[in-house]
Protein backbone atom coordinates (compact mmCIF):
# COMPACT_ATOMS: atom_id res chain seq x y z
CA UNK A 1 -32.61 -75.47 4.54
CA UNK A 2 -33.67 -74.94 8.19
CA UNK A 3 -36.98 -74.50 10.02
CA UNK A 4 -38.14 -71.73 12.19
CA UNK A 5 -40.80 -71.33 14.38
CA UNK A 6 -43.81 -68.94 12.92
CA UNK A 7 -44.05 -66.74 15.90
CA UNK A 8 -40.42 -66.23 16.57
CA UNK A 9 -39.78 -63.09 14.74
CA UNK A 10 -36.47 -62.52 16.36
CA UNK A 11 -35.07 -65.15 14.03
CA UNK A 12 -37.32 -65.17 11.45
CA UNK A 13 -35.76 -61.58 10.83
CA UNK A 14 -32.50 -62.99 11.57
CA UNK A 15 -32.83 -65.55 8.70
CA UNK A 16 -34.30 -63.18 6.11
CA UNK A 17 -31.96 -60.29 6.62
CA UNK A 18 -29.28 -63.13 5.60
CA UNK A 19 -30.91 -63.77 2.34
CA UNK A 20 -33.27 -66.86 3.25
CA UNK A 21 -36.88 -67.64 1.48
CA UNK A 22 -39.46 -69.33 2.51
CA UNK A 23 -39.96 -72.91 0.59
CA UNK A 24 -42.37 -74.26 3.01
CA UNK A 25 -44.50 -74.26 6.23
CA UNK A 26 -45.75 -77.05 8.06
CA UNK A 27 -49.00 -76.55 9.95
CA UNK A 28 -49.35 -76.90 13.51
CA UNK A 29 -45.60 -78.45 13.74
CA UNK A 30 -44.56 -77.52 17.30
CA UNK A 31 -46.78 -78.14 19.98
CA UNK A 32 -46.75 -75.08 22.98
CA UNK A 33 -47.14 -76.18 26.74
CA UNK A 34 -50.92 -75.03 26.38
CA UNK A 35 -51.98 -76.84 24.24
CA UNK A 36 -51.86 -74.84 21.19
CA UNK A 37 -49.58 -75.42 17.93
CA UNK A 38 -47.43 -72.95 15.72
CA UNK A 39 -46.44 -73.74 12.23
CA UNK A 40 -42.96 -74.36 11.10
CA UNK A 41 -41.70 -71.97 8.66
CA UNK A 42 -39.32 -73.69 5.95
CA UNK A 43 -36.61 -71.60 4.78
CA UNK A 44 -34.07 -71.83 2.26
CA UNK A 45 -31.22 -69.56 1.03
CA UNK A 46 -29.45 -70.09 -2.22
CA UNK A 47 -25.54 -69.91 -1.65
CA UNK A 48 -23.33 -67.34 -3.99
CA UNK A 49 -21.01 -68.92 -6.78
CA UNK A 50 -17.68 -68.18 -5.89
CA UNK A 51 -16.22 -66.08 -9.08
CA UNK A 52 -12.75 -67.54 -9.77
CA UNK A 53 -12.49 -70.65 -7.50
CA UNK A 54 -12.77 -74.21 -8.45
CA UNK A 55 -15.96 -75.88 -9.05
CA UNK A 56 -16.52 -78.85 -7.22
CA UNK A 57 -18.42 -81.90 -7.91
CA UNK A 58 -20.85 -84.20 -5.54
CA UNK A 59 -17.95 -86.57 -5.51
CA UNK A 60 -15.73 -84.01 -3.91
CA UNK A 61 -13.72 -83.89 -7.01
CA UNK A 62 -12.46 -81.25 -8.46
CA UNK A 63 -13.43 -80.13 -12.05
CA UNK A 64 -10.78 -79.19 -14.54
C-alpha cells in the first residue's frame, strides 16, 4: 500500500499504469503552505503469483 497526493497526477498515473487501485482516501490529509488541504489517495496493488516457484509462508518458511 502507499499514499499519494490527490492533485499529483504525475504519479497518480505513475501508480495506476503499474496496476495499483485505490482502497482509500483520507480527506484533507496534507496541509499546502496556503492554507488549504488535499486528500490522500490510498492505493494498493495486488502482487502476481509466481507460476512454478516456491510458496512461502509468514514464517519465512518454505512450503513443501
Amino acid at each position: 500500500m502507499l499514499e499519494v497526493a490527490a492533485d499529483n497526477l504525475a504519479a497518480r498515473t505513475l501508480y495506476y499504469n503499474a496496476g495499483y487501485v485505490q482502497a482509500g482516501r483520507r480527506r484533507d490529509y496534507y496541509r499546502l503552505p496556503d492554507g488549504s488541504a488535499v486528500d490522500a489517495l490510498i492505493l494498493h496493488r495486488t502482487l502476481p503469483h509466481r507460476i512454478g516457484g516456491p510458496d512461502v509462508m509468514l514464517t519465512g518458511r518454505q512450503t513443501p
